[in-house]
C-alpha atoms as a PDB file:
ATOM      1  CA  UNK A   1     110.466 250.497 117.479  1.00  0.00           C
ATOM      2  CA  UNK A   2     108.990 247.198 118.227  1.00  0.00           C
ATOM      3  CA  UNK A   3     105.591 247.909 115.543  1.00  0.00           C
ATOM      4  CA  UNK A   4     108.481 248.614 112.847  1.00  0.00           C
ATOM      5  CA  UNK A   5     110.061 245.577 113.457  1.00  0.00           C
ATOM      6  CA  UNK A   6     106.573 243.885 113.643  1.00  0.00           C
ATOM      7  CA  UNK A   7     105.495 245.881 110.216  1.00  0.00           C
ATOM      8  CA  UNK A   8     108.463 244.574 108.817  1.00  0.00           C
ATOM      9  CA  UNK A   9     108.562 241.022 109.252  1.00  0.00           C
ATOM     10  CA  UNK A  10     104.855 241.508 108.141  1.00  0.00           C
ATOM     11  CA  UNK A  11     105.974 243.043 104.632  1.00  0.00           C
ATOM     12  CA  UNK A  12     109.007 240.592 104.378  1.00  0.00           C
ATOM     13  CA  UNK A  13     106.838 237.568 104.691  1.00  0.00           C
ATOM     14  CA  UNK A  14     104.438 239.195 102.213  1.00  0.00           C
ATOM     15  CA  UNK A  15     107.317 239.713  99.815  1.00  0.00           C
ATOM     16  CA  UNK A  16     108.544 235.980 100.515  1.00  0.00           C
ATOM     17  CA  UNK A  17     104.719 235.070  99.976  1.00  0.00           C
ATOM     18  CA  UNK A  18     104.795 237.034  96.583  1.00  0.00           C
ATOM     19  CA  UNK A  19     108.236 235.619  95.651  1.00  0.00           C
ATOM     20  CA  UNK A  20     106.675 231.824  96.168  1.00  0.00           C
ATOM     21  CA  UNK A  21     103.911 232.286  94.349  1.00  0.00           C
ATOM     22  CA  UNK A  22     105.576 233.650  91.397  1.00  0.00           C
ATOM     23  CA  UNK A  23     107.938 230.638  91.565  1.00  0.00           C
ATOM     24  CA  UNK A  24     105.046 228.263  91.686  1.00  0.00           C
ATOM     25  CA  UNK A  25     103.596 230.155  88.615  1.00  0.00           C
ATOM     26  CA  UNK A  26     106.819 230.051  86.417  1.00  0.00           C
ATOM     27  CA  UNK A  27     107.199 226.114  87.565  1.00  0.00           C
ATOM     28  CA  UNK A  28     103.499 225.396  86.603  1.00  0.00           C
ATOM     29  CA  UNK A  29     103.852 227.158  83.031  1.00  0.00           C
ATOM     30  CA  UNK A  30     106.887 225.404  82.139  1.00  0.00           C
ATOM     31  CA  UNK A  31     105.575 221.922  83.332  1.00  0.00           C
ATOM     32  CA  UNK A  32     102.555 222.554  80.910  1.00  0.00           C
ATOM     33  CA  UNK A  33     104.955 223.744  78.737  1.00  0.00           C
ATOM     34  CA  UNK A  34     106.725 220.005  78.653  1.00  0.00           C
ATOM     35  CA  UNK A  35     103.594 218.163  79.036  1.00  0.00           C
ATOM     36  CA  UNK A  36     102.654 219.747  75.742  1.00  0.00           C
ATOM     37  CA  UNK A  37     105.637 219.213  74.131  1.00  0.00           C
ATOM     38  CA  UNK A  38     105.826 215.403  75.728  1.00  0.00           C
ATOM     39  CA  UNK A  39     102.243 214.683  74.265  1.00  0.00           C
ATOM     40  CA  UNK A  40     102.977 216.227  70.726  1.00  0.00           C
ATOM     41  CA  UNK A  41     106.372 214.344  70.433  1.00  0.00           C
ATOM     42  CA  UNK A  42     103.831 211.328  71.993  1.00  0.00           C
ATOM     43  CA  UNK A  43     101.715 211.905  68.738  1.00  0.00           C
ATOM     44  CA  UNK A  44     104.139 211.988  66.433  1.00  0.00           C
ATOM     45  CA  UNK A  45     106.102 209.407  67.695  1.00  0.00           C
ATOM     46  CA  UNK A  46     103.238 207.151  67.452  1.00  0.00           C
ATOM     47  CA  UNK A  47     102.102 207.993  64.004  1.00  0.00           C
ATOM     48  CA  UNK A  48     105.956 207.295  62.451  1.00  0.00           C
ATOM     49  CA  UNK A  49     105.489 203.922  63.986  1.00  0.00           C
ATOM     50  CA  UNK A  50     102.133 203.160  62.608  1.00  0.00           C
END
């Protein structure tokens, strides 16, 4: 009983590991996603006011 409950706080902290990562990867791609979009807006801003 006590190696299931050991095996299974292994997996859950595995999952939770999985589960933060993924977040971190989705938060990383839309952050590039905005910097792009801040630095083309950036561009074009900067050209109108030329």
């Amino acid at each position: 009983l006590l190696k299931n409950i050991e095996s299974e706080k292994k997996s859950k902290s595995y999952l939770d590991d999985i589960e933060a990562n993924e977040f971190d990867r989705i938060v990383t791609h839309l952050k590039k996603k905005l910097d792009n979009v801040n630095v083309k807006f950036t561009n074009e801003y900067s050209k109108v006011n030329e």
